[in-house]
C-alpha atoms as a PDB file:
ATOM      1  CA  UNK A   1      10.213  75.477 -66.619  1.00  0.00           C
ATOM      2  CA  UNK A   2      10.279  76.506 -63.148  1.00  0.00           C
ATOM      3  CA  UNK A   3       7.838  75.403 -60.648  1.00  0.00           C
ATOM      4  CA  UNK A   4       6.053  78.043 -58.082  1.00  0.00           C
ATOM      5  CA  UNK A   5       8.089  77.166 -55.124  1.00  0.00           C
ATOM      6  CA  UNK A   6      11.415  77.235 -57.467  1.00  0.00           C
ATOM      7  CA  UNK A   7      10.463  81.030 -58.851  1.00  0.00           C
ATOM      8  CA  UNK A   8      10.062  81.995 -54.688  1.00  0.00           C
ATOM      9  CA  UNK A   9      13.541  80.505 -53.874  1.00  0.00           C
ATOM     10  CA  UNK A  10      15.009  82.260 -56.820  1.00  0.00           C
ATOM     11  CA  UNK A  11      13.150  85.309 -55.762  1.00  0.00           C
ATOM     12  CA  UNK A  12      14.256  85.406 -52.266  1.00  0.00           C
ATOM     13  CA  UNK A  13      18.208  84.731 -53.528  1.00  0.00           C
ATOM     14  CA  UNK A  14      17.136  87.747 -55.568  1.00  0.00           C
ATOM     15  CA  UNK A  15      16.312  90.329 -53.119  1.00  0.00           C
ATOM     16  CA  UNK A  16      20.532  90.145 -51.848  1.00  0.00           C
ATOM     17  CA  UNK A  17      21.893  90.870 -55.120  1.00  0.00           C
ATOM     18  CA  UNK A  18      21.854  94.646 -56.752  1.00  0.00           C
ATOM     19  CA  UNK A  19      21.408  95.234 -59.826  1.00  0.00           C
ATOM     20  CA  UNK A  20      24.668  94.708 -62.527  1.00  0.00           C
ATOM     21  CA  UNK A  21      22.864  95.456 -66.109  1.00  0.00           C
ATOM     22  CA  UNK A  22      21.612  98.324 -66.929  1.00  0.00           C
ATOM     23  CA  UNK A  23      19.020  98.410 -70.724  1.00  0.00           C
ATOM     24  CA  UNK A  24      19.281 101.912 -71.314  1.00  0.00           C
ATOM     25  CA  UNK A  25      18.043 103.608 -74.831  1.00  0.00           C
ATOM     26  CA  UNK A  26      19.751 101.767 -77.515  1.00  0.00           C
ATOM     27  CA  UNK A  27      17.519  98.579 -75.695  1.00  0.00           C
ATOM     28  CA  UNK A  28      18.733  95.388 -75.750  1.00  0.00           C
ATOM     29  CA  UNK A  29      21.857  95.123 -77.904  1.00  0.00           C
ATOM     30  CA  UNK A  30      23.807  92.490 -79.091  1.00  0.00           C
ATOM     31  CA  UNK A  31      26.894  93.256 -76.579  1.00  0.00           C
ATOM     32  CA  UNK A  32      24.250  93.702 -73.292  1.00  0.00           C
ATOM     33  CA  UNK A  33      22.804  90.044 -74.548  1.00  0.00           C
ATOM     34  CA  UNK A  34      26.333  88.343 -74.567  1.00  0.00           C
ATOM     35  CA  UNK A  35      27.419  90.122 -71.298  1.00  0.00           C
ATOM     36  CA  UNK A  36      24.146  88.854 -69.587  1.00  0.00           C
ATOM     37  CA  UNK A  37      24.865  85.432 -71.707  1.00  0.00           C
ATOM     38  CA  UNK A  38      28.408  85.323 -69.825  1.00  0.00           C
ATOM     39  CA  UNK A  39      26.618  86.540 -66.429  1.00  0.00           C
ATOM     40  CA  UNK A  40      24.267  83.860 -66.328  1.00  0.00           C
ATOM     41  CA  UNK A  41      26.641  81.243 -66.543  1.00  0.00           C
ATOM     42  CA  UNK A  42      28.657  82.397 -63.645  1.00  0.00           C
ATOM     43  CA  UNK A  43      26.256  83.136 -61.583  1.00  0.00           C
ATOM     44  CA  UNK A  44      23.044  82.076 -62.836  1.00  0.00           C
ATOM     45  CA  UNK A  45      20.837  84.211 -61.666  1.00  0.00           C
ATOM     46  CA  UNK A  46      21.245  88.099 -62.582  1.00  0.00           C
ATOM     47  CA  UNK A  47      19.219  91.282 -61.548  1.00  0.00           C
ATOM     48  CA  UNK A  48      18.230  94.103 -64.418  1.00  0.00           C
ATOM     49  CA  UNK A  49      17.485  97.691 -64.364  1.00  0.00           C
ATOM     50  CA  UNK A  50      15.417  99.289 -67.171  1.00  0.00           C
ATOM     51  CA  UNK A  51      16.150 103.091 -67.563  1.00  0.00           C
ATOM     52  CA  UNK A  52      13.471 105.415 -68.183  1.00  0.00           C
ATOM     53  CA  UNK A  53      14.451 106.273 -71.388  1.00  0.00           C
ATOM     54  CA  UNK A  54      14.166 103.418 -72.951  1.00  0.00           C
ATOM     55  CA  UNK A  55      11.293 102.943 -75.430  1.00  0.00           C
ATOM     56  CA  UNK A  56      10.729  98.943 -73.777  1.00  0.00           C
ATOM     57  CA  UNK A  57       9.122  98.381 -70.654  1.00  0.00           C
ATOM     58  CA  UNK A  58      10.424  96.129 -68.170  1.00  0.00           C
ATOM     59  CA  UNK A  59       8.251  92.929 -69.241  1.00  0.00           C
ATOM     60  CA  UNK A  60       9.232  93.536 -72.830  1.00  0.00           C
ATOM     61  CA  UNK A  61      13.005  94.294 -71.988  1.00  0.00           C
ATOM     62  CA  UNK A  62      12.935  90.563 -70.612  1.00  0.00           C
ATOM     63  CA  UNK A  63      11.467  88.753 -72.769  1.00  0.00           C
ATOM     64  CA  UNK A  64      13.833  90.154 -74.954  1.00  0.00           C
ATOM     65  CA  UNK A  65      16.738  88.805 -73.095  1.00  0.00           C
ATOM     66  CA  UNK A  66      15.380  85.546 -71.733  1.00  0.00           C
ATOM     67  CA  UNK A  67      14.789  84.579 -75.466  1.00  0.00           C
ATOM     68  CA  UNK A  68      18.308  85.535 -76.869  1.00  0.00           C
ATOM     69  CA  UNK A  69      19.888  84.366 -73.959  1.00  0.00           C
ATOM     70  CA  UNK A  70      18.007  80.931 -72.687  1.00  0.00           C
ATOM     71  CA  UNK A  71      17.330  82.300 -69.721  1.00  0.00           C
ATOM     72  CA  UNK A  72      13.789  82.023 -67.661  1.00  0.00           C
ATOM     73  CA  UNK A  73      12.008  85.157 -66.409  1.00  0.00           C
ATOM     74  CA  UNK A  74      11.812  84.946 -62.824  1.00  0.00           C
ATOM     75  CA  UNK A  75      10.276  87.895 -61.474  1.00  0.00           C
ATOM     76  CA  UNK A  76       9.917  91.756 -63.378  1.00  0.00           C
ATOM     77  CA  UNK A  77       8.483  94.270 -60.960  1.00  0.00           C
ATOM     78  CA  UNK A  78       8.835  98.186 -61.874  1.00  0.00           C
ATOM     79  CA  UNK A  79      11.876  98.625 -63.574  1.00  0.00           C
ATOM     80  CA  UNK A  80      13.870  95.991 -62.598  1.00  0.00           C
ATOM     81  CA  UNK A  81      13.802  92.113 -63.987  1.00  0.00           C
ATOM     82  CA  UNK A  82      15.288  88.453 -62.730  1.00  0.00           C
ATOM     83  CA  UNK A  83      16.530  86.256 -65.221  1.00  0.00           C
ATOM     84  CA  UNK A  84      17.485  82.750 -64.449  1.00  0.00           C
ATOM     85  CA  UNK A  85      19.239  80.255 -66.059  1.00  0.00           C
ATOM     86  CA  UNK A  86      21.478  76.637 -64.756  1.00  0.00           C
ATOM     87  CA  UNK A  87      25.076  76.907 -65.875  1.00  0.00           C
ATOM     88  CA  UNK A  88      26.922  73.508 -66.242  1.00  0.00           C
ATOM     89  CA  UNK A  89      28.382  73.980 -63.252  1.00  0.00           C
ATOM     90  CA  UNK A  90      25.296  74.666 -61.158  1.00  0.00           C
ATOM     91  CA  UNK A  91      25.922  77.358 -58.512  1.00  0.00           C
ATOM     92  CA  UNK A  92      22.252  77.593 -56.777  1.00  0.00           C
ATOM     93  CA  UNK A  93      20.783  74.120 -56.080  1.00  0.00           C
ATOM     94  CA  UNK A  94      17.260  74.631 -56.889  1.00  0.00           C
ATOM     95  CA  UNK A  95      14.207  73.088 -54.761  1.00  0.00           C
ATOM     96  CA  UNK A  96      12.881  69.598 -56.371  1.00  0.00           C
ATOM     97  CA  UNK A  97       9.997  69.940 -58.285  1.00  0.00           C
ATOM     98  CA  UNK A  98       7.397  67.450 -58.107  1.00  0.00           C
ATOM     99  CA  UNK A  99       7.098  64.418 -59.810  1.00  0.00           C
END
């Protein structure tokens, strides 16, 4: 679970990177979940686009792929999502939550 100040960091790191995933109308498919999978291990943080005609929203499109991927939800605003998730060999070093 991410903390506040953890979601802001990721947020900011966010705001450099475009876009690489597109969920267009067939939604979220089994080969869009593995190349997001293999996407989040590399880089561990990836930025979505939701096309317009696509019968999911934004919110819905991840929550879709956070679940089937293990990845955390960072941020969705418009049509565009953050997921987050640590590979095992971290990339971003993270803030430290509180104890």
């Amino acid at each position: 679970m991410l903390t506040s100040k953890q979601r802001a960091f990721l947020r900011a790191q966010a705001n450099k990177i475009p876009a690489i995933f597109q969920v267009g109308k067939n939604g979220v498919t089994p080969e869009l979940r593995d190349t997001v999978h293999h996407a989040l291990e590399a880089r561990e943080l990836v930025k979505v686009s939701v096309l317009d005609n696509n019968m999911l929203g934004a919110a819905e499109a991840a929550e879709l792929l956070a679940s089937r991927t293990g990845a955390e939800i960072v941020q969705v605003i418009g049509n565009k999502f953050i997921l987050y998730r640590a590979s095992k060999k971290p990339v971003i070093e993270l803030p430290r939550a509180k104890q």
